[in-house]
C-alpha atoms as a PDB file:
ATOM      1  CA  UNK A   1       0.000   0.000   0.000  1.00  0.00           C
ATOM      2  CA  UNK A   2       2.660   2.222   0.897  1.00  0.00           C
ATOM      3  CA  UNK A   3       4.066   2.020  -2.688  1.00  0.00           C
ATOM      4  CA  UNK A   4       0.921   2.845  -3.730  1.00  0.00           C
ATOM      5  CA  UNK A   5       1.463   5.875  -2.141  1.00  0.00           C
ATOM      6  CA  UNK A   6       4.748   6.696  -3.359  1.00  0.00           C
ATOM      7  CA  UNK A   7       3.980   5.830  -6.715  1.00  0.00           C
ATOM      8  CA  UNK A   8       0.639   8.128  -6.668  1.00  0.00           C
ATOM      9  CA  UNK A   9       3.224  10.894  -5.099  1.00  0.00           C
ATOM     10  CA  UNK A  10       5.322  10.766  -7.512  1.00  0.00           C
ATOM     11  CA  UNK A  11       2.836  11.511 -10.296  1.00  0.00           C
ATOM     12  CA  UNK A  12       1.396  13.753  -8.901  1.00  0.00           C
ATOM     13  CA  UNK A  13       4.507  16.042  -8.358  1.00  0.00           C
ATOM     14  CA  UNK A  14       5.708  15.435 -11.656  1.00  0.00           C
ATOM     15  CA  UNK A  15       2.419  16.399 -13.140  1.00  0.00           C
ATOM     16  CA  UNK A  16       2.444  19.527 -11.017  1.00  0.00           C
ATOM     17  CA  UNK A  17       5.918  19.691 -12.012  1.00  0.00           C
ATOM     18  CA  UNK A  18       4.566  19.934 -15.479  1.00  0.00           C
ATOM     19  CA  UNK A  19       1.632  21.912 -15.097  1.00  0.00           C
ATOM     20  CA  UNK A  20       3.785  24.711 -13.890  1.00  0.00           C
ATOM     21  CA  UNK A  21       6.400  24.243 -16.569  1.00  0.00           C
ATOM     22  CA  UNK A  22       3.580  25.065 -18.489  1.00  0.00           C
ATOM     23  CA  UNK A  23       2.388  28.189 -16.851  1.00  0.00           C
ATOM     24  CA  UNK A  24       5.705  29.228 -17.433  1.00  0.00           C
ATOM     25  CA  UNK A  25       6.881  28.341 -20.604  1.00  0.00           C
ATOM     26  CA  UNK A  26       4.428  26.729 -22.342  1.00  0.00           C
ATOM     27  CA  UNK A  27       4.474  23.181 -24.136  1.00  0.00           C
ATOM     28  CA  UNK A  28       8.290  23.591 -24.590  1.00  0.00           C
ATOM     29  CA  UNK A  29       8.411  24.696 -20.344  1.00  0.00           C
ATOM     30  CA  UNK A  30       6.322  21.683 -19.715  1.00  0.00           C
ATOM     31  CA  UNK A  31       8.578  19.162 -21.261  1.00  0.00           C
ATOM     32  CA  UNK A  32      11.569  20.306 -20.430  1.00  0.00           C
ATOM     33  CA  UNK A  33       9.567  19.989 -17.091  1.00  0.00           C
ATOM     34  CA  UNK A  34       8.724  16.677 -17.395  1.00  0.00           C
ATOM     35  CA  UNK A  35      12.391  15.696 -18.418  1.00  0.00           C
ATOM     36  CA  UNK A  36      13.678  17.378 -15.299  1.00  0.00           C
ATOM     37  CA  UNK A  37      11.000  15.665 -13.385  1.00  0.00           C
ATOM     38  CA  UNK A  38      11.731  12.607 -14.625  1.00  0.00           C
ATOM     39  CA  UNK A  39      15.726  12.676 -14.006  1.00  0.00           C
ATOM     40  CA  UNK A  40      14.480  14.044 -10.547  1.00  0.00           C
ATOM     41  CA  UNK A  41      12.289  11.308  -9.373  1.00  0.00           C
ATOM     42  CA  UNK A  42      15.485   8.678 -10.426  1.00  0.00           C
ATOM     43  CA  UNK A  43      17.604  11.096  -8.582  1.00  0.00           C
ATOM     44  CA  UNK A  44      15.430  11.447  -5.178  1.00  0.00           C
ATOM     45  CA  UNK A  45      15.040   7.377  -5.072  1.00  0.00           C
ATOM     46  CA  UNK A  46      18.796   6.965  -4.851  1.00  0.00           C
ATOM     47  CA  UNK A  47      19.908   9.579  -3.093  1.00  0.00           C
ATOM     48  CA  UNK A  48      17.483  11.770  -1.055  1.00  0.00           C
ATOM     49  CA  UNK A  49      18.271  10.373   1.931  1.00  0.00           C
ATOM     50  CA  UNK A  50      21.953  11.709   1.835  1.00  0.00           C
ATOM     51  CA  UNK A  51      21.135  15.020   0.199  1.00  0.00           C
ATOM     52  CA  UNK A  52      18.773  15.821   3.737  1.00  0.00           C
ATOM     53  CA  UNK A  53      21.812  14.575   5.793  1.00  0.00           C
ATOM     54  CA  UNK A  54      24.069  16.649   4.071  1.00  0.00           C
ATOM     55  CA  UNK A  55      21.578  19.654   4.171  1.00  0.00           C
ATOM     56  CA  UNK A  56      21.590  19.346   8.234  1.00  0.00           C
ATOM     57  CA  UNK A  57      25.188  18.234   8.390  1.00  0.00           C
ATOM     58  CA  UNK A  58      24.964  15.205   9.951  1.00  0.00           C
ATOM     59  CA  UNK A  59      27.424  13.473  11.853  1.00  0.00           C
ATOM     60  CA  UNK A  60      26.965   9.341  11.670  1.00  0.00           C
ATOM     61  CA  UNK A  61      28.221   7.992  15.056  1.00  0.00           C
ATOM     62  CA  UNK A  62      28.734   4.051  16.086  1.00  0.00           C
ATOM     63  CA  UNK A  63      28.955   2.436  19.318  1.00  0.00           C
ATOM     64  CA  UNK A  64      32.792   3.696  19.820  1.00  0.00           C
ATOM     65  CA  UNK A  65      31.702   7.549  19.275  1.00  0.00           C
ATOM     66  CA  UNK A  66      28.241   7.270  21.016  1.00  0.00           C
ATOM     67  CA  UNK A  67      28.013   4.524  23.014  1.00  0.00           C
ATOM     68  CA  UNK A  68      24.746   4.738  24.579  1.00  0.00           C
ATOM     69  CA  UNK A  69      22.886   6.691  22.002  1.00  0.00           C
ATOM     70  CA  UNK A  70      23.595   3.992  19.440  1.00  0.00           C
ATOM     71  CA  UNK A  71      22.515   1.354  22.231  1.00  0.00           C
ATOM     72  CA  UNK A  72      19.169   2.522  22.311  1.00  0.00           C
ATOM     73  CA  UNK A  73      18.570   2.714  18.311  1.00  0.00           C
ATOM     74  CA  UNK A  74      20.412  -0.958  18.697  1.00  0.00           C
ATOM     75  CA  UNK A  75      17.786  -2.031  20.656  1.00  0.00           C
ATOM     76  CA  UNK A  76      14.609  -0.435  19.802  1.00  0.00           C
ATOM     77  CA  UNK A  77      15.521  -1.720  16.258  1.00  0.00           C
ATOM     78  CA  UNK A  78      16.113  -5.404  17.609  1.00  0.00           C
ATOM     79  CA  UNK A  79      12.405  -4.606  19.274  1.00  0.00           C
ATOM     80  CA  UNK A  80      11.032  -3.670  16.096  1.00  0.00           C
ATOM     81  CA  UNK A  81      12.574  -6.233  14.291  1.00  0.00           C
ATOM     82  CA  UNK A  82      14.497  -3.692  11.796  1.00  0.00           C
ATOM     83  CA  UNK A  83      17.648  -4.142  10.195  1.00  0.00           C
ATOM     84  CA  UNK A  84      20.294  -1.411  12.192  1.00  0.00           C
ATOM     85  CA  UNK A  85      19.859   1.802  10.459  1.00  0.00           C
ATOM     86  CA  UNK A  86      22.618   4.297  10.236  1.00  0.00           C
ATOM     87  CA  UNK A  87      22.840   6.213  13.569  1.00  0.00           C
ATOM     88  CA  UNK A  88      23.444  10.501  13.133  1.00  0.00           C
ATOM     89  CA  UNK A  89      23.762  13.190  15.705  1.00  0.00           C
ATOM     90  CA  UNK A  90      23.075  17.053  14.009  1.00  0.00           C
ATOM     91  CA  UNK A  91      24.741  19.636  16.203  1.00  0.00           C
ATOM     92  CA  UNK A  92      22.358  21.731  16.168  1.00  0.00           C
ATOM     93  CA  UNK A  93      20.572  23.636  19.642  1.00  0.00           C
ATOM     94  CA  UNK A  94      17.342  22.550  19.152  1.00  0.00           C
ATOM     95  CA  UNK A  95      16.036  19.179  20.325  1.00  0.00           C
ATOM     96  CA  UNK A  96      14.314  17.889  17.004  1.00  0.00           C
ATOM     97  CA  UNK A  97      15.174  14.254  15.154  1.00  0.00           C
ATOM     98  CA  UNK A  98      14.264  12.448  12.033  1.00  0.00           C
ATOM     99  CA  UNK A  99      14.530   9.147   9.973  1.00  0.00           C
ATOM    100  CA  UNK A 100      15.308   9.051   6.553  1.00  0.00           C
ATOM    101  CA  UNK A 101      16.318   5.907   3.616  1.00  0.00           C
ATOM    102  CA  UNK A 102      14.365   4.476   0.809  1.00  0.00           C
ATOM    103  CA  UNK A 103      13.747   1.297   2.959  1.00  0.00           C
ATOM    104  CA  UNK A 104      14.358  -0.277   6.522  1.00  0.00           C
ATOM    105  CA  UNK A 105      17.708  -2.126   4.870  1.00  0.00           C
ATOM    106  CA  UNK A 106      18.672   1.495   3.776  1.00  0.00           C
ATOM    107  CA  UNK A 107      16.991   3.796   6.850  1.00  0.00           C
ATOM    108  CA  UNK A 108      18.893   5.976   8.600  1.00  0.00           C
ATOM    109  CA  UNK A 109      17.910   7.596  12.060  1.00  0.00           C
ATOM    110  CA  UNK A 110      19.468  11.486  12.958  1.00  0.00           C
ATOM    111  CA  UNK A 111      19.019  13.532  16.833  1.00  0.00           C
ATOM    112  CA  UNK A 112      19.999  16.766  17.188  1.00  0.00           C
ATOM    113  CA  UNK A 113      22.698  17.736  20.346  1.00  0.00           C
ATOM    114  CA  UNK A 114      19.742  19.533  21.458  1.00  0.00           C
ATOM    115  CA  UNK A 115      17.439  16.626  22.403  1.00  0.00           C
ATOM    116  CA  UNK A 116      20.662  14.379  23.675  1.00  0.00           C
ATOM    117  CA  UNK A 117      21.367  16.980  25.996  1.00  0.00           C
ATOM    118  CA  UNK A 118      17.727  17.986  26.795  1.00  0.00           C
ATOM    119  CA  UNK A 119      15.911  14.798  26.821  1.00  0.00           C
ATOM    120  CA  UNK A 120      16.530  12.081  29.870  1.00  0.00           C
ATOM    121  CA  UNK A 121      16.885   7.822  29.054  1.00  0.00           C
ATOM    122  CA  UNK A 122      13.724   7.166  28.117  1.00  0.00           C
ATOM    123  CA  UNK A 123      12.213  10.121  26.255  1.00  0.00           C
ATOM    124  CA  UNK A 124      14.888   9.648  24.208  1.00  0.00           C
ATOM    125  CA  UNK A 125      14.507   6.209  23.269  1.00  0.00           C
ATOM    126  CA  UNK A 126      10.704   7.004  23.010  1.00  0.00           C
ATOM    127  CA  UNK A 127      11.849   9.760  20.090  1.00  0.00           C
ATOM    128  CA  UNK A 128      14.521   7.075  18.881  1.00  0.00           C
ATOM    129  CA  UNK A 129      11.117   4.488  18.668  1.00  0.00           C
ATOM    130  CA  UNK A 130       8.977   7.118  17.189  1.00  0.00           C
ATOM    131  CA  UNK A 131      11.503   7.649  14.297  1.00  0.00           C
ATOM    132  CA  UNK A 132      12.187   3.766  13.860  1.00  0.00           C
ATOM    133  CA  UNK A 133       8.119   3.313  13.287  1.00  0.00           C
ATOM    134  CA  UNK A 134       8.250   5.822  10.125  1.00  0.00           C
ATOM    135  CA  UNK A 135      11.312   3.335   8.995  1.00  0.00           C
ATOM    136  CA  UNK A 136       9.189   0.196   9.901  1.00  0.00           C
ATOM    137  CA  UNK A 137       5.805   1.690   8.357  1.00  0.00           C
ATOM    138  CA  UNK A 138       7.475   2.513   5.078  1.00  0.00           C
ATOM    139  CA  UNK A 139       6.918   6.203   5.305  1.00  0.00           C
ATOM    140  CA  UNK A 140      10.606   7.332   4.964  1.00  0.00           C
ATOM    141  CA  UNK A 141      11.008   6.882   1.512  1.00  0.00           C
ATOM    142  CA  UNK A 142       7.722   8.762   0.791  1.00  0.00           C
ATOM    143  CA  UNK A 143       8.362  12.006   3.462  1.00  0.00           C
ATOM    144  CA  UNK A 144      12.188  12.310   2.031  1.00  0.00           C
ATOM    145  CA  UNK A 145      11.113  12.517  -1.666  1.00  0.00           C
ATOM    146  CA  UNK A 146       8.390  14.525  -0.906  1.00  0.00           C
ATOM    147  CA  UNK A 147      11.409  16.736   1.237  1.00  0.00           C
ATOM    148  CA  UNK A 148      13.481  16.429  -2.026  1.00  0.00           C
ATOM    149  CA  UNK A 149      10.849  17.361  -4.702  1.00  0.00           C
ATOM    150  CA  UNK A 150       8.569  19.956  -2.941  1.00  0.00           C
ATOM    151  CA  UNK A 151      12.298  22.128  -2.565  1.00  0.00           C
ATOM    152  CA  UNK A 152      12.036  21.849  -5.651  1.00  0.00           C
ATOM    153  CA  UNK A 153       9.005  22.920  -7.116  1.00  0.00           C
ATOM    154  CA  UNK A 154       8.903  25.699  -4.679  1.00  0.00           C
ATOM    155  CA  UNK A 155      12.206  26.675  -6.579  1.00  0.00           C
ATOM    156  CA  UNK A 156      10.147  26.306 -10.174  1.00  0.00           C
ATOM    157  CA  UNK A 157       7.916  28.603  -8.340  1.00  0.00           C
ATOM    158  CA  UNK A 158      10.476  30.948  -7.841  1.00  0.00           C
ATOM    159  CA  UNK A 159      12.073  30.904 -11.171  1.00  0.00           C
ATOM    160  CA  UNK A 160       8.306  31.745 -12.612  1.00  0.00           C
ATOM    161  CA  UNK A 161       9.843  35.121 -11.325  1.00  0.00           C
ATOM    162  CA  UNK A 162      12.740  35.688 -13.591  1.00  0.00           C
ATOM    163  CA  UNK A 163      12.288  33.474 -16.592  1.00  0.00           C
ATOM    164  CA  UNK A 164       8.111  33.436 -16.639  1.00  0.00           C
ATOM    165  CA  UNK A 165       5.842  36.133 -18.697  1.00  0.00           C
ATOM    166  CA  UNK A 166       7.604  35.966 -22.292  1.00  0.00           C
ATOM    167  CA  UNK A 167       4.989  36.546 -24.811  1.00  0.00           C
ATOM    168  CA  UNK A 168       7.139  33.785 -27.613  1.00  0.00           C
ATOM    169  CA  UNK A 169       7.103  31.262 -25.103  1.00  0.00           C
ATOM    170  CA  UNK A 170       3.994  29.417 -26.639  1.00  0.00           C
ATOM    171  CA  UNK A 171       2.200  30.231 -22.479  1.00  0.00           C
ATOM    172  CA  UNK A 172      -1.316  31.463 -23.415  1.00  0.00           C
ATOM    173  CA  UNK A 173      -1.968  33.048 -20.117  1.00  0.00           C
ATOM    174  CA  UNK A 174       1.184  35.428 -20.649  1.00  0.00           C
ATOM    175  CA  UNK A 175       2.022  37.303 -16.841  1.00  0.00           C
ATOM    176  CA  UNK A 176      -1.166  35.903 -15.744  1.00  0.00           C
ATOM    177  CA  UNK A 177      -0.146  32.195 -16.086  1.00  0.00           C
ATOM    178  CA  UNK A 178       3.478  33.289 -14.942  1.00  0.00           C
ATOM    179  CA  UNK A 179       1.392  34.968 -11.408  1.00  0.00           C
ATOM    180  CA  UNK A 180      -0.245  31.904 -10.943  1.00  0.00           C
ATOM    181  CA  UNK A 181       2.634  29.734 -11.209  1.00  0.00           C
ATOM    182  CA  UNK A 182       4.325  31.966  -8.002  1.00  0.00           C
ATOM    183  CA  UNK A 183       1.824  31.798  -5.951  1.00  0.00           C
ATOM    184  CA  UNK A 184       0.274  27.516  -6.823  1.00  0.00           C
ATOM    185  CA  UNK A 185       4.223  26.040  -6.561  1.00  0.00           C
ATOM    186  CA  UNK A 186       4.560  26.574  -3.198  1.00  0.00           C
ATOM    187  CA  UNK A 187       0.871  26.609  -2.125  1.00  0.00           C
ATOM    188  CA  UNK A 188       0.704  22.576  -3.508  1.00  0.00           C
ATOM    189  CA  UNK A 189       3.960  21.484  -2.233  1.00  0.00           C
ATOM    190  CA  UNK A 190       3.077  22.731   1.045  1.00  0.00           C
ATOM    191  CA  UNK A 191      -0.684  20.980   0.701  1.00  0.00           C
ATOM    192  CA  UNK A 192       1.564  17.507  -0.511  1.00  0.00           C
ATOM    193  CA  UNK A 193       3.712  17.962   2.759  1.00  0.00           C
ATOM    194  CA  UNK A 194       0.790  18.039   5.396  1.00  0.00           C
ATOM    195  CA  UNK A 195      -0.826  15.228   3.119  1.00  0.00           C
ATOM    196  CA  UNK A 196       2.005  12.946   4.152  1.00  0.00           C
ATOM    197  CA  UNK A 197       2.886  14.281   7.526  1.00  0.00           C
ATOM    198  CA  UNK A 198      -0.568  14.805   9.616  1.00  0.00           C
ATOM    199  CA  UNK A 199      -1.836  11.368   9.545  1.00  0.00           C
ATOM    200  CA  UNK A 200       1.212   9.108  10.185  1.00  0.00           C
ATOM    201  CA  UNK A 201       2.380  11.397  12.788  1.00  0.00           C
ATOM    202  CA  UNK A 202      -0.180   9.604  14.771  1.00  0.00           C
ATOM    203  CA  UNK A 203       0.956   6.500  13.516  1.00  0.00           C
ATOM    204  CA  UNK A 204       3.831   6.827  13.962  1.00  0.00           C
ATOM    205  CA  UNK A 205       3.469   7.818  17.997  1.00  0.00           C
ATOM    206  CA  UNK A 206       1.612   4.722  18.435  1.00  0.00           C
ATOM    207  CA  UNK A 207       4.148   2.533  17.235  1.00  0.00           C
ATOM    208  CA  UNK A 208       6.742   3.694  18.759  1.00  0.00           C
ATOM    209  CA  UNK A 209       5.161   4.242  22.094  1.00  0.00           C
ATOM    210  CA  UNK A 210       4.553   0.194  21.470  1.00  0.00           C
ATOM    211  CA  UNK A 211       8.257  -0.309  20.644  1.00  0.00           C
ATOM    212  CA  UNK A 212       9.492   1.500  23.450  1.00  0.00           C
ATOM    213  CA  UNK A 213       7.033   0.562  25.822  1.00  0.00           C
ATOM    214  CA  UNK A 214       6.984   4.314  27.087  1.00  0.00           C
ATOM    215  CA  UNK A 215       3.931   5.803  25.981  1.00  0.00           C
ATOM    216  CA  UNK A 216       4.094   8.607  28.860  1.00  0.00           C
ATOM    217  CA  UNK A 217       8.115   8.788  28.237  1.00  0.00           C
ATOM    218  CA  UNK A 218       7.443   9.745  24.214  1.00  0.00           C
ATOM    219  CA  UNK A 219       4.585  12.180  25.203  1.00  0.00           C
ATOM    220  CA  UNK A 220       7.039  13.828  27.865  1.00  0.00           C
ATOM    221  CA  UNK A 221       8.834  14.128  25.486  1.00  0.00           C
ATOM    222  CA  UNK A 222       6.678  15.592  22.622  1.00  0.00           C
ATOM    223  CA  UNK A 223       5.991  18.409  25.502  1.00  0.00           C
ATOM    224  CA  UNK A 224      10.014  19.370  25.944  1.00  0.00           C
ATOM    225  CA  UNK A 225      10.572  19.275  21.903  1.00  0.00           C
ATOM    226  CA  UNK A 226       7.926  21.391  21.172  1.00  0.00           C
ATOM    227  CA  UNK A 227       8.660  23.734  24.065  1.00  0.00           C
ATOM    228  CA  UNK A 228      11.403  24.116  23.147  1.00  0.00           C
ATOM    229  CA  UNK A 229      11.296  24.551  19.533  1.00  0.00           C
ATOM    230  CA  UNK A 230       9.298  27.609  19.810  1.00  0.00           C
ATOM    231  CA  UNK A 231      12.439  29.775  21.232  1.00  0.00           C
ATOM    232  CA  UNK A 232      15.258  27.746  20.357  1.00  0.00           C
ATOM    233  CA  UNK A 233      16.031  28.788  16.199  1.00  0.00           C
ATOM    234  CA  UNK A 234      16.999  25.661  13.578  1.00  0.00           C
ATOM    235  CA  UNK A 235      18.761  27.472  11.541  1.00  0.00           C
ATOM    236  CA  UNK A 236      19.021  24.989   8.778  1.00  0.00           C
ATOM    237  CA  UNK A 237      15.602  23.904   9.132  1.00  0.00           C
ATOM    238  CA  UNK A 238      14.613  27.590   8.071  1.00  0.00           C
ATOM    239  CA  UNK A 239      16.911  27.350   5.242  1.00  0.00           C
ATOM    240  CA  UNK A 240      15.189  24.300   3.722  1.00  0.00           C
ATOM    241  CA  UNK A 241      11.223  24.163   4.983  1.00  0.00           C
ATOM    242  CA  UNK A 242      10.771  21.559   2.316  1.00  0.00           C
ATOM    243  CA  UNK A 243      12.214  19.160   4.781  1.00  0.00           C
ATOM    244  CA  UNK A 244      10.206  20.123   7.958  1.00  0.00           C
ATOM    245  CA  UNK A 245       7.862  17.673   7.920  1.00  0.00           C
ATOM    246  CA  UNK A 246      10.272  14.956   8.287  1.00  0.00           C
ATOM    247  CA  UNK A 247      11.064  15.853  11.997  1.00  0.00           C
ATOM    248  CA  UNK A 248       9.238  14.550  15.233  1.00  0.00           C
ATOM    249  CA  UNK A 249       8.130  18.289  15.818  1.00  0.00           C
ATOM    250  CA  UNK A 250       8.072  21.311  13.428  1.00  0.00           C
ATOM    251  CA  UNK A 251      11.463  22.914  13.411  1.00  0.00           C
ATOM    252  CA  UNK A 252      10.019  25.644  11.658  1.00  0.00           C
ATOM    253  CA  UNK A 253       8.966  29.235  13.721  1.00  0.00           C
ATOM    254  CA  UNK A 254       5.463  30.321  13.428  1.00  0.00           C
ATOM    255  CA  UNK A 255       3.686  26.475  13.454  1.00  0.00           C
ATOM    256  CA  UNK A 256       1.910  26.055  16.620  1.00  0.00           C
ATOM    257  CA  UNK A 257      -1.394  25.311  15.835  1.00  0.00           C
ATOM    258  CA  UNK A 258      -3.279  21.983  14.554  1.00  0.00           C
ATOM    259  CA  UNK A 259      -4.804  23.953  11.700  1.00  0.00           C
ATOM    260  CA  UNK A 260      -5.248  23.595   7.881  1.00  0.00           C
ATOM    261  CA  UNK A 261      -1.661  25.215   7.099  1.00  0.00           C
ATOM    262  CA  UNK A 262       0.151  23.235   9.989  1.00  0.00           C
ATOM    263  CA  UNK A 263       3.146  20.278   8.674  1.00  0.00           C
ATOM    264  CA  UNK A 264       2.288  18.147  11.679  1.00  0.00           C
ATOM    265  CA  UNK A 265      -0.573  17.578  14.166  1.00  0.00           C
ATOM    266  CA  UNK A 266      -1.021  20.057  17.428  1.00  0.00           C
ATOM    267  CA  UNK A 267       1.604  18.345  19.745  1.00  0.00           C
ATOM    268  CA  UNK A 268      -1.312  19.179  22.595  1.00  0.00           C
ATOM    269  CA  UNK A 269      -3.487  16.217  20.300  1.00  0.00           C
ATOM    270  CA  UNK A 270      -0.540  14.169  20.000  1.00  0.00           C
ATOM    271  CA  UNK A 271       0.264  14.258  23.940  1.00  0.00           C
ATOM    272  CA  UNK A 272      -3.417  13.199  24.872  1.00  0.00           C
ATOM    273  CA  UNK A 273      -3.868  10.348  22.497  1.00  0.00           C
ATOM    274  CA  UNK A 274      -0.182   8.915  24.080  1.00  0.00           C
ATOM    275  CA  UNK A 275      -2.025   9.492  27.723  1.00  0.00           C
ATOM    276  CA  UNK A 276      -5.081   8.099  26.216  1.00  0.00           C
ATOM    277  CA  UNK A 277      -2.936   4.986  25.315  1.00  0.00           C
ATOM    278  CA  UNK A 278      -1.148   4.887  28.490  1.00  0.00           C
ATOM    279  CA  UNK A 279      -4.625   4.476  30.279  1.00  0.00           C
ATOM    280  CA  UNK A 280      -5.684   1.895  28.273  1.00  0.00           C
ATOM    281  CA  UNK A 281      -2.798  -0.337  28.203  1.00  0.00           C
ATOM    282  CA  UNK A 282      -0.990   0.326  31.747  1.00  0.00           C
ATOM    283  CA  UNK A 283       1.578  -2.494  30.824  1.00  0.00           C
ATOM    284  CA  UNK A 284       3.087  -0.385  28.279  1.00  0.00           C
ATOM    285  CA  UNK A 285       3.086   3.240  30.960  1.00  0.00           C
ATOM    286  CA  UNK A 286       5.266   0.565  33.339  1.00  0.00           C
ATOM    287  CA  UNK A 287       7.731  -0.751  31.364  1.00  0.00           C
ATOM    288  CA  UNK A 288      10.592   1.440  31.220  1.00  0.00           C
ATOM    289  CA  UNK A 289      12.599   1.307  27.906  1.00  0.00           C
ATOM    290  CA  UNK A 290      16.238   0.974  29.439  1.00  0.00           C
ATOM    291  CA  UNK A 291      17.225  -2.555  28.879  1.00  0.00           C
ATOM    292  CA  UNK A 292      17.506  -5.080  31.872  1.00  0.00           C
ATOM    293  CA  UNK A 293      21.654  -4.812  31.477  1.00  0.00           C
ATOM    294  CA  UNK A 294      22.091  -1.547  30.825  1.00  0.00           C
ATOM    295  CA  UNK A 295      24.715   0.589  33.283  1.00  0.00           C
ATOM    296  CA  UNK A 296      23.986   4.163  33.100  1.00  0.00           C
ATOM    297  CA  UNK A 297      26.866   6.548  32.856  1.00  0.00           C
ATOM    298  CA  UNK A 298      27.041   9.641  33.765  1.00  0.00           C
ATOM    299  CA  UNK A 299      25.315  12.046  31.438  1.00  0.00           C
ATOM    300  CA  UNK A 300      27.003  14.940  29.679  1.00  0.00           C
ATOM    301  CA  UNK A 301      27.529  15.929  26.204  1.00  0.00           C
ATOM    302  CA  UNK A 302      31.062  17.762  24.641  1.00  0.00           C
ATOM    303  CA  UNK A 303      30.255  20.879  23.389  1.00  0.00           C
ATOM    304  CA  UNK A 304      32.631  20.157  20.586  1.00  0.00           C
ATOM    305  CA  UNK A 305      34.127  16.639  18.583  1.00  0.00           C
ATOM    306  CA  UNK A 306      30.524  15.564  18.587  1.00  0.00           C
ATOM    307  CA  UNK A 307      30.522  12.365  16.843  1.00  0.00           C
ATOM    308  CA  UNK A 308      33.399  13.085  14.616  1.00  0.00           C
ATOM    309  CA  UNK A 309      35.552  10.144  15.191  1.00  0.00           C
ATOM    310  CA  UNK A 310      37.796  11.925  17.718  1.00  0.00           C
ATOM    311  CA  UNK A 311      40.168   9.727  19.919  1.00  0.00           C
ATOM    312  CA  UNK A 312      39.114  10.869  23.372  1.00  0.00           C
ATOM    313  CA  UNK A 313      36.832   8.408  25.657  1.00  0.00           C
ATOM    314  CA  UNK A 314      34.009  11.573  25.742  1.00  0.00           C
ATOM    315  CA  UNK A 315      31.954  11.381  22.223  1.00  0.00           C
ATOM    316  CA  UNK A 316      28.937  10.449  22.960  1.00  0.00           C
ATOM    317  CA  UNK A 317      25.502  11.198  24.699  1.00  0.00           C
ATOM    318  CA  UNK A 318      25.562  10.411  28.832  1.00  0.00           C
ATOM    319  CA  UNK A 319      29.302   9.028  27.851  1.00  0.00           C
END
């Protein structure tokens, strides 16, 4: 079903692609559209999920470099039963994560500094669990291309700008058409985004709240993120809103509310349905997610060397 999904996602943005290829340059903008859409779609299968680690910079750690960080994804994922994705840490203020990879044998799994420093044991691991249910409900591949391709189109958009409005260019709406193409490029890759995002946000909370076994840790934890990301700037994040609805909680300033322009779901919802769960299931609000043999260390974080492979024993989260 999922790729269904893609599938239908990917038509549709490449027919959007074209449509506004069209507004813009006619039947010559609209295939050269569709060729660009076309080598784009190939493109974004392949290699989306490194493009969105390279736009945030991320860092991938092991079990030498981050010790107990890793642990946990190591875990959860033998919970889950998932392959080991890659494990990344983003130096980067605010506490915020995401998962990424065209399937669970590819998948990757990124935290910012910010939530390793912020968040304690088990609201991390109930983040770490929310992000390894998009990888085991298939939704990564779908949420980075739609990253990679709605950037995109909200660039076409832009272009409509500079290159749009020529009266030879075979475009029978002329400035009109060129208008339109401004303002509908960014309007419909917004709509696509909080198409994919709203719903499996949920989904995605449930199943990693089941993973975990900490439905109260993950909505703790929902509650710090989001407080959080409403004073603390992600200054990549601003740079590249395409990608914002790949992250636990909107990195983006101004998105508070669970409204019709909103990327993800008012964390308030998201909190009471984990409760919700909690008090139906009390097994699962028990069970903590540290495993049985795990030794806590003490907790601190380097303000520099994060993850990068240096030499010294202090690289990784509570290391």
């Amino acid at each position: 079903m999922n790729l269904i999904r893609t599938a239908m996602l990917l038509a549709f943005m490449t027919a959007l692609f074209m449509g506004i290829g069209l507004l813009i340059g006619g039947r010559g903008g609209m295939m050269i559209a569709l060729l660009i859409a076309i080598g784009m779609n190939v493109f974004s299968y392949w290699n989306s999920d490194r493009l969105v680690l390279r736009m945030y910079d991320a860092q991938e750690v092991d079990e030498q470099s981050a010790p107990e960080y890793y642990d946990i994804v190591r875990d959860l994922a033998g919970r889950a039963g998932l392959p080991m994705p890659r494990v990344y840490v983003i130096n980067n203020p605010q506490p915020n994560a995401f998962a990424t990879g065209r399937n669970p044998q590819n998948a990757a799994v990124a935290a910012s500094t910010g939530l390793l420093q912020a968040l304690t044991y088990d609201e991390v691991a109930g983040v770490m669990a929310h992000e390894l249910a998009h990888v085991q409900n298939r939704d990564t591949l779908t949420m980075t291309l739609t990253a990679t391709l709605a950037g995109a189109i909200s660039m076409l958009g832009n272009f409509a700008f500079f290159f749009g409005g020529n009266r030879d260019n075979n475009n029978p709406l002329g400035f009109i058409g060129t208008l339109a193409a401004m303002i509908i490029a960014p309007f419909a890759a917004m709509m696509v985004q909080m198409a994919i995002s709203r719903t499996r946000e949920y989904a995605a909370d449930r199943r990693g709240a089941e993973i975990c076994g900490q439905p109260l840790a993950l909505a703790s934890a929902l509650r710090k993120i989001a407080g959080a990301a409403s004073h603390v700037p992600n200054a990549a994040a601003e740079r590249n809103p395409a990608t914002a609805h790949m992250f636990i909680i909107n990195p983006l300033s101004g998105e508070r509310m669970d409204n019709l322009f909103s990327t993800h779901p008012a964390t308030e919802n998201r909190i009471a349905a984990l409760e919700d769960m909690a008090s139906h299931v009390p097994d699962l609000s028990t069970r903590s997610a540290m495993p049985a043999t795990a030794t806590r260390k003490a907790r601190s974080v380097p303000s520099t060397g994060w993850g990068r492979g240096r030499s010294d024993p202090s690289k990784g989260p509570w290391s």
